[in-house]
N, C-alpha and C. Protein backbone atom coordinates (compact mmCIF):
# COMPACT_ATOMS: atom_id res chain seq x y z
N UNK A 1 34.17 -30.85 92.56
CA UNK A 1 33.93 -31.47 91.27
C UNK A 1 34.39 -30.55 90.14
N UNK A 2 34.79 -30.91 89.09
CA UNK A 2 35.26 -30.30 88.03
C UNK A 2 33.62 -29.90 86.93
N UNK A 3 34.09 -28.76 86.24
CA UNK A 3 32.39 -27.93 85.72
C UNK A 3 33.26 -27.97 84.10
N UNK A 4 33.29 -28.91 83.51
CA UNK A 4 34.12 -28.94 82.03
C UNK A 4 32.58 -28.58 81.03
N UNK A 5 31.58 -29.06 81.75
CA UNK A 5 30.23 -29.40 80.37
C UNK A 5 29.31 -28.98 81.31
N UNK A 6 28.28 -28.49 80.70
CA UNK A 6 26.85 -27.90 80.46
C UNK A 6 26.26 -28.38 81.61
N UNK A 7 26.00 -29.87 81.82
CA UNK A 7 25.29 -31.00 82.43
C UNK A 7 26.03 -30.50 84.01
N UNK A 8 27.35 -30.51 84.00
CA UNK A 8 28.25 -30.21 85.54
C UNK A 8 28.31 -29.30 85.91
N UNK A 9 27.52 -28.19 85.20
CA UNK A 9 27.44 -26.53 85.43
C UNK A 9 26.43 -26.50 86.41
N UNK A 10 25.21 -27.23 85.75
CA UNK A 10 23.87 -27.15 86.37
C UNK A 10 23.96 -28.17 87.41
N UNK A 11 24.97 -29.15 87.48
CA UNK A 11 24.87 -29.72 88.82
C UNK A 11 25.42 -28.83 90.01
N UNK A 12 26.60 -27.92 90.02
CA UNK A 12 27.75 -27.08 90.37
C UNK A 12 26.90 -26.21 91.00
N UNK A 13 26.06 -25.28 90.07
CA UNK A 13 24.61 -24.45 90.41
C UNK A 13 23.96 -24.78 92.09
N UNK A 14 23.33 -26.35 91.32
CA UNK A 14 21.91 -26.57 92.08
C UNK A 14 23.00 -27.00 93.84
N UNK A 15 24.52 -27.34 93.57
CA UNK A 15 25.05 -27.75 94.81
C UNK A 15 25.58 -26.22 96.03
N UNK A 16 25.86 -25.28 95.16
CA UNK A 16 25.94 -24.10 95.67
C UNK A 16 24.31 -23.79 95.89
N UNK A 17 23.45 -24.16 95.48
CA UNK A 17 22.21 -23.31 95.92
C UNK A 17 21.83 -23.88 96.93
N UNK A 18 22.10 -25.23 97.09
CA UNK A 18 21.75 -26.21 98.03
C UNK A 18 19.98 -26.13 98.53
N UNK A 19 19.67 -25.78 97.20
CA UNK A 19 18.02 -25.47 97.37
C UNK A 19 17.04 -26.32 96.56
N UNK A 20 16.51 -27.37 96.37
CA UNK A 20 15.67 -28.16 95.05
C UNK A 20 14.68 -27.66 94.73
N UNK A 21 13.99 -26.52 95.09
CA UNK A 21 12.60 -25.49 94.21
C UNK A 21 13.43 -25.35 93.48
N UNK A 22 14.75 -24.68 93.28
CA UNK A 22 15.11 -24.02 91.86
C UNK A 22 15.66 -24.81 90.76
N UNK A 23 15.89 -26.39 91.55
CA UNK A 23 16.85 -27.18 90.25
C UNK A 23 16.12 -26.88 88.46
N UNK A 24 14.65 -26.73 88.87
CA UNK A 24 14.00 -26.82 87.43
C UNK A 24 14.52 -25.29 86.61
N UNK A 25 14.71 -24.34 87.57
CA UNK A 25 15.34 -23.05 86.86
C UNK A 25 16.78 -22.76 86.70
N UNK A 26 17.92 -23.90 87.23
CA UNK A 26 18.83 -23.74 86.76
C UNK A 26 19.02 -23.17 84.91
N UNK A 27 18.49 -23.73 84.62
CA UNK A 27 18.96 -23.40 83.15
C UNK A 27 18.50 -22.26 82.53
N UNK A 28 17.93 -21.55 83.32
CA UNK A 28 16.94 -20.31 82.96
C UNK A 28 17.86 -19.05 83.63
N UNK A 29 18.69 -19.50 84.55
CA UNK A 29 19.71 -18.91 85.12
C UNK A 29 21.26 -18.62 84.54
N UNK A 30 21.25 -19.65 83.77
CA UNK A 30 22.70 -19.93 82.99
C UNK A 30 22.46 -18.90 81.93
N UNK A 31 21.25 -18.78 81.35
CA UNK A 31 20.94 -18.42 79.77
C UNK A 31 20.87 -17.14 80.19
N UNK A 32 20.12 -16.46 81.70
CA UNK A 32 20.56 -14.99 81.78
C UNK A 32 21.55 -14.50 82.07
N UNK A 33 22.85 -15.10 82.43
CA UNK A 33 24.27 -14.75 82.50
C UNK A 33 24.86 -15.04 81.23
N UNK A 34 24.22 -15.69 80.55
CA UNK A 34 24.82 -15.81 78.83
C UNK A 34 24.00 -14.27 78.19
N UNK A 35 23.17 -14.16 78.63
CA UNK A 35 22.46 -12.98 77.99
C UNK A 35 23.39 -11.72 78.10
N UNK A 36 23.63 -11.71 79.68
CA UNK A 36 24.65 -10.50 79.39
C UNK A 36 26.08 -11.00 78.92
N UNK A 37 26.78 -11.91 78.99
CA UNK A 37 27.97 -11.83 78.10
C UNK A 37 27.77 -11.39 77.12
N UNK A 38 26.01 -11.69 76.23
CA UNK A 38 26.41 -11.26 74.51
C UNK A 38 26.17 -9.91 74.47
N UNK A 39 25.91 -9.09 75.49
CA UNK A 39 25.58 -7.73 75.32
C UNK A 39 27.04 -6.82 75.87
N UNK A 40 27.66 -7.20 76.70
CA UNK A 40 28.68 -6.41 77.35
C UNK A 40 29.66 -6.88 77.30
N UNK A 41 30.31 -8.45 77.08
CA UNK A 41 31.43 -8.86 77.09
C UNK A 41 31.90 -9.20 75.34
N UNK A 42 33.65 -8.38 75.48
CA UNK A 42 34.05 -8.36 73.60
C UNK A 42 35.62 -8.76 74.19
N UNK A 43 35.62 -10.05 73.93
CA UNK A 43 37.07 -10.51 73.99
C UNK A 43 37.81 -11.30 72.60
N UNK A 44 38.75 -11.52 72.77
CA UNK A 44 39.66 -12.20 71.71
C UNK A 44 38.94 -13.40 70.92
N UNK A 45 38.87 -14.08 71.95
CA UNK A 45 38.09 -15.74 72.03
C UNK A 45 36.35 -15.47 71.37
N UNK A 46 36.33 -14.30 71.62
CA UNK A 46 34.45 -14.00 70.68
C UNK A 46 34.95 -13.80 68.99
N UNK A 47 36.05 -13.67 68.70
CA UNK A 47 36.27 -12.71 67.31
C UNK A 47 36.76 -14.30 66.64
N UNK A 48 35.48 -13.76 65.40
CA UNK A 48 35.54 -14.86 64.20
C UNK A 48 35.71 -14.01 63.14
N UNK A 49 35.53 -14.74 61.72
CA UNK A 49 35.55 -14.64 60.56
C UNK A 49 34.84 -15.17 59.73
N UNK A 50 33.73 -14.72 58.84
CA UNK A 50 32.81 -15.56 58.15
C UNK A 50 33.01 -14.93 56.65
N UNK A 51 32.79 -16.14 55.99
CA UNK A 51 33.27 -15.29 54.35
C UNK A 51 31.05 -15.56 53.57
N UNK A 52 30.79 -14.86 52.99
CA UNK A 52 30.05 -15.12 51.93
C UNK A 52 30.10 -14.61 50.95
N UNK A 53 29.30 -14.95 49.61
CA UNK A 53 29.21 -14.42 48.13
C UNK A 53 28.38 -13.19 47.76
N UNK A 54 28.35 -11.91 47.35
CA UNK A 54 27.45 -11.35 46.92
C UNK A 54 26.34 -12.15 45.83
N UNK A 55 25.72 -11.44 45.50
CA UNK A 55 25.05 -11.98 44.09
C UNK A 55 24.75 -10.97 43.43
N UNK A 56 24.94 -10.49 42.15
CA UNK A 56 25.08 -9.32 41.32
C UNK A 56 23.05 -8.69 41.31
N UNK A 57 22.94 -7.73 41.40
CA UNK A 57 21.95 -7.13 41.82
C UNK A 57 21.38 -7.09 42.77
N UNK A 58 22.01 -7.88 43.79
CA UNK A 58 21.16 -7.86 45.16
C UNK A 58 21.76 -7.41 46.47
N UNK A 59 21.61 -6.50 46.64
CA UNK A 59 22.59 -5.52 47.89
C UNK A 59 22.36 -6.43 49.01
N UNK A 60 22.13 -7.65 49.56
CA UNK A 60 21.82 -7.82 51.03
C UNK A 60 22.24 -9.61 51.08
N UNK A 61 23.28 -9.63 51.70
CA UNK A 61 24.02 -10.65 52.59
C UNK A 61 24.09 -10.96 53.80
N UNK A 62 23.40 -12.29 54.24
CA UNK A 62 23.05 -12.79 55.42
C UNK A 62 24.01 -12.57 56.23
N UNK A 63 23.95 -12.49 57.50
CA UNK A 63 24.82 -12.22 58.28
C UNK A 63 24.98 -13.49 59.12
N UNK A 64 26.59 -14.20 59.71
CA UNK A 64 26.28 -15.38 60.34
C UNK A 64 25.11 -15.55 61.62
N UNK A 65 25.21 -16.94 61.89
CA UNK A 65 23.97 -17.40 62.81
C UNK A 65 24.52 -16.97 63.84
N UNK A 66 25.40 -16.68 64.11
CA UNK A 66 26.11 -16.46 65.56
C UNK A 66 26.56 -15.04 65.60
N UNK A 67 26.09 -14.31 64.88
CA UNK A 67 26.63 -12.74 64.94
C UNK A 67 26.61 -11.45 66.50
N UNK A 68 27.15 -11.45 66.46
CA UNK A 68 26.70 -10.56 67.67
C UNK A 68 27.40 -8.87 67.72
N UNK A 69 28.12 -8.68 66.82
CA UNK A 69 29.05 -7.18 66.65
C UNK A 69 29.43 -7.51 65.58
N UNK A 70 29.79 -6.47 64.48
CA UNK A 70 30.15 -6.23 63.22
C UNK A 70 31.58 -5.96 64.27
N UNK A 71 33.17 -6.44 63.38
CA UNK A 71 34.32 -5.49 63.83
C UNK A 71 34.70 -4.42 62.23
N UNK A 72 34.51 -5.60 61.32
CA UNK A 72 35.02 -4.98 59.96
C UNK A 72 34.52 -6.12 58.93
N UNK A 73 34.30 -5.10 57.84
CA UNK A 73 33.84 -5.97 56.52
C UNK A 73 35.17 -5.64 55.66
N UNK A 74 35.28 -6.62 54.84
CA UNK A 74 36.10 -6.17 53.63
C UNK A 74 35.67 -7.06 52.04
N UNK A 75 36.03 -6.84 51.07
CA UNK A 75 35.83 -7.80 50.04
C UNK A 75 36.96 -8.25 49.54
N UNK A 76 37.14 -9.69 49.36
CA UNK A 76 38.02 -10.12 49.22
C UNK A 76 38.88 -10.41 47.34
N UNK A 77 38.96 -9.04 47.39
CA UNK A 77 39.08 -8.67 45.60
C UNK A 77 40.82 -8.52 45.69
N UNK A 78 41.83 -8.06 44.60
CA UNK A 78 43.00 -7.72 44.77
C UNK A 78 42.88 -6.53 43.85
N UNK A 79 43.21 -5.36 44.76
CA UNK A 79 43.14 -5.37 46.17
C UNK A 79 42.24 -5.67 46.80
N UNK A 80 42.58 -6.10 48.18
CA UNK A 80 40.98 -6.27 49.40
C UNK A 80 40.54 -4.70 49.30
N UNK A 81 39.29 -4.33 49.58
CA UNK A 81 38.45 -3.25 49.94
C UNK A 81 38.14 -3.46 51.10
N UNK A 82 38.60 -2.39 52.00
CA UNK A 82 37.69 -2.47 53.19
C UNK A 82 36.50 -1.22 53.05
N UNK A 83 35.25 -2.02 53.53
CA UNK A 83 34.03 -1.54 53.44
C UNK A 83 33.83 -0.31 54.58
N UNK A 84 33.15 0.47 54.17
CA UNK A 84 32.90 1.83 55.37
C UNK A 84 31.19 1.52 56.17
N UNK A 85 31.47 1.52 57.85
CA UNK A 85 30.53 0.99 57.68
C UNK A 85 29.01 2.19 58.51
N UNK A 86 28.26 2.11 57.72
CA UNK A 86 27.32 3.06 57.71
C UNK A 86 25.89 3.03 59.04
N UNK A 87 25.26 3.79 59.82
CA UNK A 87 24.36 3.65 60.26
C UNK A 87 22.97 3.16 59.47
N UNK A 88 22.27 2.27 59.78
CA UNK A 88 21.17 2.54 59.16
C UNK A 88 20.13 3.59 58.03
N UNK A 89 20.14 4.92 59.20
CA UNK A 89 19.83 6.17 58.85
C UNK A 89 20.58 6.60 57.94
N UNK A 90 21.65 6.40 58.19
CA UNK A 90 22.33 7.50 57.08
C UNK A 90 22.38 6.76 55.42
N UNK A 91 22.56 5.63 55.69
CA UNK A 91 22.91 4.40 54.23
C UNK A 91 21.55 4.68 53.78
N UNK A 92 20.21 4.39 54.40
CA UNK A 92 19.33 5.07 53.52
C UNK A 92 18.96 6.69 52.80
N UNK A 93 19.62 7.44 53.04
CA UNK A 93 19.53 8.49 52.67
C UNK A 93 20.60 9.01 51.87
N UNK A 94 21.53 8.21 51.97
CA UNK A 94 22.46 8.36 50.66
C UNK A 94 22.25 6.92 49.87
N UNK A 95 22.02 6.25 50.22
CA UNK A 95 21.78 5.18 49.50
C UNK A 95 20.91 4.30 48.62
N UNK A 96 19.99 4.92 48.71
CA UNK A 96 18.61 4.54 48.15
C UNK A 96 18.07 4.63 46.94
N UNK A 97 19.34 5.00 46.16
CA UNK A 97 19.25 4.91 44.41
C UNK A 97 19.30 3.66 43.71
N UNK A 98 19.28 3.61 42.59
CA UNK A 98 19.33 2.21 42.13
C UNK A 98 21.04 2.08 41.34
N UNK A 99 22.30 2.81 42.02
CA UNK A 99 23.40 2.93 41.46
C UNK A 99 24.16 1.58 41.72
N UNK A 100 24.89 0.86 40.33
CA UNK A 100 25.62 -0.61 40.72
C UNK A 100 26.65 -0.14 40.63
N UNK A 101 27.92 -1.31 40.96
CA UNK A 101 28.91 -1.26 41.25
C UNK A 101 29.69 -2.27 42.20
N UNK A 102 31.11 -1.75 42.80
CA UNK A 102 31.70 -2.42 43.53
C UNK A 102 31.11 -2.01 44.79
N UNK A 103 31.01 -2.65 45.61
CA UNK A 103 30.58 -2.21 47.34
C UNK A 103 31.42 -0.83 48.24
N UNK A 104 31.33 0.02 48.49
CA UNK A 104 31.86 0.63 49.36
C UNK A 104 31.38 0.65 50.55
N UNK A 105 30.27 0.70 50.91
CA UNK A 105 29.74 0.69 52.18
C UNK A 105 28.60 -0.39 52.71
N UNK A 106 28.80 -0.71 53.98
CA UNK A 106 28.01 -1.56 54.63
C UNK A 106 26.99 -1.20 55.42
N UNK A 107 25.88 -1.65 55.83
CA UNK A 107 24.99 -1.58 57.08
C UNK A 107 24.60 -2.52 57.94
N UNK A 108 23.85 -3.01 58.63
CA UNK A 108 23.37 -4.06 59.05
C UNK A 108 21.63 -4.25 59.59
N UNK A 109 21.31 -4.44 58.86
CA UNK A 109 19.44 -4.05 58.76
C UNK A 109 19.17 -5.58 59.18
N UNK A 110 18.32 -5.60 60.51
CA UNK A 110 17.90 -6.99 61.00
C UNK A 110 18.82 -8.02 60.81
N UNK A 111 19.06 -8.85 60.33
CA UNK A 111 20.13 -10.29 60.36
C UNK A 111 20.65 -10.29 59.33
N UNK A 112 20.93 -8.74 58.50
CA UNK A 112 21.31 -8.84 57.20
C UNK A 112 22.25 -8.11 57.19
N UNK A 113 23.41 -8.08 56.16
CA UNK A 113 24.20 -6.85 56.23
C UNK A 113 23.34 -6.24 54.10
N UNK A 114 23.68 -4.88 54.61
CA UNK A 114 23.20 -4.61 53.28
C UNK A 114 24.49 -3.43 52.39
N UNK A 115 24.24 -3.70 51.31
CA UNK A 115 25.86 -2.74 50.77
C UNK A 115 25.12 -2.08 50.03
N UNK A 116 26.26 -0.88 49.62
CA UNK A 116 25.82 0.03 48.51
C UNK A 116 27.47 0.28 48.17
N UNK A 117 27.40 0.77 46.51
CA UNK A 117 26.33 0.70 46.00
C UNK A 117 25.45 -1.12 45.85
N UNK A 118 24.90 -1.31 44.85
CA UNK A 118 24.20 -2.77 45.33
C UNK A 118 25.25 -3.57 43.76
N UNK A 119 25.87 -4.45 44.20
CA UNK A 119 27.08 -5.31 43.61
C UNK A 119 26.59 -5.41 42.30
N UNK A 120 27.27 -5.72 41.20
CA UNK A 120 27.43 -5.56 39.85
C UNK A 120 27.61 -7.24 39.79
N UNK A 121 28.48 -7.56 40.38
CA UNK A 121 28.61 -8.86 40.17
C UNK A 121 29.02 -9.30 41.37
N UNK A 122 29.48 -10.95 41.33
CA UNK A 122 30.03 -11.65 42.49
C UNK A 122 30.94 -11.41 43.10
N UNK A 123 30.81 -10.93 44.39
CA UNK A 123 31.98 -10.34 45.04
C UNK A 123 32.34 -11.49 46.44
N UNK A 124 33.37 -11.74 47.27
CA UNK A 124 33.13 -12.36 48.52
C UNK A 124 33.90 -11.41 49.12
N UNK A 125 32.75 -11.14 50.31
CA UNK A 125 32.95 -10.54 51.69
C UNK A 125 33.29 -11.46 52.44
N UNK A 126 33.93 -11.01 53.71
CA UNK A 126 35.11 -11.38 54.69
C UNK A 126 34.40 -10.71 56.02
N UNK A 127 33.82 -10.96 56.59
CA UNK A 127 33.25 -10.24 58.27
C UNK A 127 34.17 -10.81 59.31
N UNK A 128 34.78 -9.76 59.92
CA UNK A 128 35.59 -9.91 61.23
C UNK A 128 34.44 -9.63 62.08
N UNK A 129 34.02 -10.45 63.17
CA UNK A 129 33.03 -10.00 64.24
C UNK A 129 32.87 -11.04 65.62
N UNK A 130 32.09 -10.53 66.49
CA UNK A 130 31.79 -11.42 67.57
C UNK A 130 30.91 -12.15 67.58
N UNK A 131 31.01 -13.20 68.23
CA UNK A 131 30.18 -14.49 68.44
C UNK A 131 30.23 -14.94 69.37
N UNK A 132 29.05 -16.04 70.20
CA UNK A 132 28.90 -16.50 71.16
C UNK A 132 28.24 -17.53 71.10
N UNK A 133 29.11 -18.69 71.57
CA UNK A 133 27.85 -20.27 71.07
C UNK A 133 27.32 -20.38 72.90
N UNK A 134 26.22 -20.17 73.00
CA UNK A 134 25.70 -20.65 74.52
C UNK A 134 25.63 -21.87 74.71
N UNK A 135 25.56 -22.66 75.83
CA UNK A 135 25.66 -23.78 76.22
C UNK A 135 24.34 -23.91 76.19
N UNK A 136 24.06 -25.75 75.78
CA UNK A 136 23.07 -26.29 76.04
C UNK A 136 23.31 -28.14 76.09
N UNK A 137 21.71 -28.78 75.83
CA UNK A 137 22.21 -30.20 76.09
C UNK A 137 22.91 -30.65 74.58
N UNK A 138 22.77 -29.75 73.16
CA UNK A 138 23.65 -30.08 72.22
C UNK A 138 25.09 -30.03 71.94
N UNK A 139 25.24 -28.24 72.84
CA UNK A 139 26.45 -27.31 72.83
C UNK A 139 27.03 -27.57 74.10
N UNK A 140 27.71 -29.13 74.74
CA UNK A 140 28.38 -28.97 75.79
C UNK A 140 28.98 -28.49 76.60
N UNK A 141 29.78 -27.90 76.05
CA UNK A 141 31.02 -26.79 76.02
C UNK A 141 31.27 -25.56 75.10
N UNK A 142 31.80 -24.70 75.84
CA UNK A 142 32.52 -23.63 74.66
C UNK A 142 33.84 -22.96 75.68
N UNK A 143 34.31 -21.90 75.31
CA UNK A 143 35.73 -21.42 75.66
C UNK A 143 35.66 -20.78 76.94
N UNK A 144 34.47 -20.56 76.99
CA UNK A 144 33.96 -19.85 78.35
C UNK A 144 33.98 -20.41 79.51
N UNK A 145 33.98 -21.91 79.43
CA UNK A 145 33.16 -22.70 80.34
C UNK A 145 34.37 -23.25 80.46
N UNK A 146 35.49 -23.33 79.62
CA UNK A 146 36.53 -24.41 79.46
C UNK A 146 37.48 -23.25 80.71
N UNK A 147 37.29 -21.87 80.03
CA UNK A 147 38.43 -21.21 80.46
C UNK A 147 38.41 -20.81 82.10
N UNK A 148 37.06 -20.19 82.19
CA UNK A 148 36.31 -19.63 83.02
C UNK A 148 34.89 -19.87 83.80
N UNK A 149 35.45 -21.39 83.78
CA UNK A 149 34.30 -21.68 85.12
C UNK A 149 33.78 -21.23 86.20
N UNK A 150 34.71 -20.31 87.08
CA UNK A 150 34.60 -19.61 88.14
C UNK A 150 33.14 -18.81 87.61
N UNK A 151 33.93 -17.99 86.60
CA UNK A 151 33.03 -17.16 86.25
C UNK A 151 31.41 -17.82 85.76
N UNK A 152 30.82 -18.45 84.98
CA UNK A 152 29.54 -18.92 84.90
C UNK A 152 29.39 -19.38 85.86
N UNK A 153 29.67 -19.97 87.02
CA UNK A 153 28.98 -20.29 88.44
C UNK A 153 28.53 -19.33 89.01
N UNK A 154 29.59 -17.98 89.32
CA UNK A 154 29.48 -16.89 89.67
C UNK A 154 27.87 -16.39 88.93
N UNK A 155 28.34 -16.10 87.77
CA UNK A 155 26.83 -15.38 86.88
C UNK A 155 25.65 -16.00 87.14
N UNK A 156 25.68 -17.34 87.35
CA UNK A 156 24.45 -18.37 87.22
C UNK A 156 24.04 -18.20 88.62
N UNK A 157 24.83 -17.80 89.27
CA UNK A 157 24.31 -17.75 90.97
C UNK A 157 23.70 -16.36 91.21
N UNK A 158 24.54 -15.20 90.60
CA UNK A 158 23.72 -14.27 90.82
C UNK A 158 22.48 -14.28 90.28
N UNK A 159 22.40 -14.21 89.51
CA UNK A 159 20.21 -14.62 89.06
C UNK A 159 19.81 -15.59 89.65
N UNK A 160 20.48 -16.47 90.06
CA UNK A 160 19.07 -17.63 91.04
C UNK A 160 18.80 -16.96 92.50
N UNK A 161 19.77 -16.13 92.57
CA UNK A 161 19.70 -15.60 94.00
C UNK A 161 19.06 -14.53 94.02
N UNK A 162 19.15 -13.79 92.88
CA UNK A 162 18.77 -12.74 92.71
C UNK A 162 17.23 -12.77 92.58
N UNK A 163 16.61 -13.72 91.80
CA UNK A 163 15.56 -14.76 91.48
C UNK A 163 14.63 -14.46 93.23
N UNK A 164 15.27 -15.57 93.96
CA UNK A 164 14.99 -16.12 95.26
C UNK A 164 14.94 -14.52 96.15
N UNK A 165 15.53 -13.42 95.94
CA UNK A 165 15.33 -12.51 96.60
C UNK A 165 15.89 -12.52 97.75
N UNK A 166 17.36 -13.02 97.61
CA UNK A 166 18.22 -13.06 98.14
C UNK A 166 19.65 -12.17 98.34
N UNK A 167 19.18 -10.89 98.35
CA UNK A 167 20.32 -9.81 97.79
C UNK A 167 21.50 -10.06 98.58
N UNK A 168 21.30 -10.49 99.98
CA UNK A 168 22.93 -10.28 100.40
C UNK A 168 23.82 -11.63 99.60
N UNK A 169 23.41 -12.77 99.47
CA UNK A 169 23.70 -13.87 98.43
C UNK A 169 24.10 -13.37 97.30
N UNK A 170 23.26 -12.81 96.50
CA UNK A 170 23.54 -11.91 95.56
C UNK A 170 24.97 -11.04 95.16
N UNK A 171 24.81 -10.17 96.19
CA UNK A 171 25.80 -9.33 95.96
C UNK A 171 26.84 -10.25 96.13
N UNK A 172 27.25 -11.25 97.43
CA UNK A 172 28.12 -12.07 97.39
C UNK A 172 28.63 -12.55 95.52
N UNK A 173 28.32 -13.71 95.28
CA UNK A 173 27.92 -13.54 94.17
C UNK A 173 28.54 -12.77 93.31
N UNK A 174 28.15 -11.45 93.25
CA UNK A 174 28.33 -10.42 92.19
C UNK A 174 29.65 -10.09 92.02
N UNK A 175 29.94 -9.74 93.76
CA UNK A 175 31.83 -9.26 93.64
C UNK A 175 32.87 -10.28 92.91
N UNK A 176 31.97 -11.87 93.01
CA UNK A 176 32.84 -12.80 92.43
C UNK A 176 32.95 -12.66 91.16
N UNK A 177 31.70 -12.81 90.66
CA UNK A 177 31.71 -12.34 89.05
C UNK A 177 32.39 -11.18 88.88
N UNK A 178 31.77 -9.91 89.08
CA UNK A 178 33.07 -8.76 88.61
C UNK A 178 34.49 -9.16 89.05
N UNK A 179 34.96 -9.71 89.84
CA UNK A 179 36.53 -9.64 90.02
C UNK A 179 36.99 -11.12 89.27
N UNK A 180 36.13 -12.04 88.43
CA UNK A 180 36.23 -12.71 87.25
C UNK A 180 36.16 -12.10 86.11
N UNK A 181 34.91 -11.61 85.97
CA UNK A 181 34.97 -10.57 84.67
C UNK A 181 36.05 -9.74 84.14
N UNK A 182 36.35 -8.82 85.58
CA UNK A 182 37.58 -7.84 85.50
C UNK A 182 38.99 -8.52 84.97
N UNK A 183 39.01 -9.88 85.55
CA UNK A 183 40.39 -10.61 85.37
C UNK A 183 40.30 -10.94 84.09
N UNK A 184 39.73 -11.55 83.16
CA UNK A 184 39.45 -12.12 81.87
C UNK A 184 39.38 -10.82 81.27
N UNK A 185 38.54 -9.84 81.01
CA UNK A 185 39.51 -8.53 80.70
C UNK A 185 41.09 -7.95 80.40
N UNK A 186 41.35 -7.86 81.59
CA UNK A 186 42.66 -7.58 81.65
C UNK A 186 43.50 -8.52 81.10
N UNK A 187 43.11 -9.55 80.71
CA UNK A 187 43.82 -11.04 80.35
C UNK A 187 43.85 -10.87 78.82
N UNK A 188 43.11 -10.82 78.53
CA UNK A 188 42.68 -10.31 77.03
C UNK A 188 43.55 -8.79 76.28
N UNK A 189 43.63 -8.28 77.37
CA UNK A 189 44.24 -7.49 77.13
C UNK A 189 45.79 -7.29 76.77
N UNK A 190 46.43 -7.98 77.97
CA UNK A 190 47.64 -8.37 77.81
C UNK A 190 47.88 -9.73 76.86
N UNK A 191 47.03 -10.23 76.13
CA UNK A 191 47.57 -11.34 75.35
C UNK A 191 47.40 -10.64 74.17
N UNK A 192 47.08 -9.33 73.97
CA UNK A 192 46.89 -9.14 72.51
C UNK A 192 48.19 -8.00 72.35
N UNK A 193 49.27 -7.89 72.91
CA UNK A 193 50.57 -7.41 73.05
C UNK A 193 51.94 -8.50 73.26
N UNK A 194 53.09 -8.40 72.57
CA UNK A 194 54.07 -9.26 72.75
C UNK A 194 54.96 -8.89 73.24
N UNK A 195 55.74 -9.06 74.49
CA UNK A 195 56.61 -8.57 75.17
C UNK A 195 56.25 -7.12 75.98
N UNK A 196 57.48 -6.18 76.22
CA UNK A 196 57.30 -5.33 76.88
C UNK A 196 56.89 -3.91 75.98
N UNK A 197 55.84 -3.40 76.11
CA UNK A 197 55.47 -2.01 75.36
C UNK A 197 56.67 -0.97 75.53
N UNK A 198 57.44 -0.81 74.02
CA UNK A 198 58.66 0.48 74.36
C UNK A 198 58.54 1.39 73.96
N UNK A 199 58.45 2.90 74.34
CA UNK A 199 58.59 3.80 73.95
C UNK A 199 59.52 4.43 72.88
N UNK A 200 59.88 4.45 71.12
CA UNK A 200 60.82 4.60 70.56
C UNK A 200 60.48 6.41 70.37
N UNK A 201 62.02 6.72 69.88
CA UNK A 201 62.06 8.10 68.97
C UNK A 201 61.66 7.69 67.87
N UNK A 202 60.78 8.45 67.07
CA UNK A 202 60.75 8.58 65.42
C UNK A 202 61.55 9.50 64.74
């Protein structure tokens, strides 16, 4: 059977498990192999762009709903500024004056990004970063599922098995996912190069 949507994932699942105690935890299985994509996996297909507005006295701009890695901030002024972007720790300890201005530096404090100095006026920021829409019964599909089905069967099987206390299943399982994982990697890799890499003189 073909696994295009959400609904054919969890059928795909419960037919490889060939087990009905777990049909009710299929989906509890999917969401912990989505858990680790958003922690360890950074590919092409994750990298968005979200623009918002400063507002003049107020250093702190929401960060999108789907955020998952800062790559780069910039403001979209002429010239663009690209923003420097700061640890927590340190942005408060140089930062914690009441000095306005244009933005030089960024942080990211809970679901917020925060700048200093704190904007003078209306500025729009530009966030290059990662994202991940997980599947559900709203979110049918996404690029993951379209591209790399192998792979979420794979992931979704290792935790039900893993679940069931089934390690040699498991590991089965696992080698599939890593030698999916590994491939979509390397894939990513080579699509973000054109032609053959040449060595020139300068």
């Amino acid at each position: 059977m073909s696994i295009t949507t959400y609904a054919e994932l969890q059928t795909a699942v419960g037919n490889w498990l060939n087990r009905s105690d777990l049909t009710s935890r299929i989906p509890e299985f999917i969401d912990l192999f989505e858990a680790r994509v958003k922690r360890d996996l950074r590919v092409r297909q994750m990298e968005k762009r979200a623009t918002a507005e400063t507002v003049s006295g107020t250093d702190y701009v929401g960060l999108p709903a789907d955020y998952l890695e800062a790559r780069s901030l910039h403001l979209n002024t002429d010239p663009k500024r690209q923003l420097q972007f700061m640890p927590p720790s340190e942005y408060r300890s140089r930062w914690m004056g009441s000095e306005t201005g244009k933005p030089k530096v960024f942080a990211i404090v809970g679901d917020e990004i925060r700048l200093a100095p704190t904007p003078d006026s209306t500025y729009e920021t530009e966030m290059d970063y990662y994202a991940f829409s997980a599947l559900s019964d709203s979110n049918t599909t996404n690029w993951l599922l379209t591209d790399y089905p192998d792979m979420y069967l794979a992931g979704a099987l290792v935790e039900a098995w893993s679940y069931a206390r089934n390690e040699a299943k498991a590991g089965e399982w696992r080698m599939k996912l890593d030698r999916a994982w590994a491939e979509l990697e390397i894939s990513d890799q080579d699509a973000r190069y054109v032609g053959p890499l040449v060595m020139r003189a300068i």
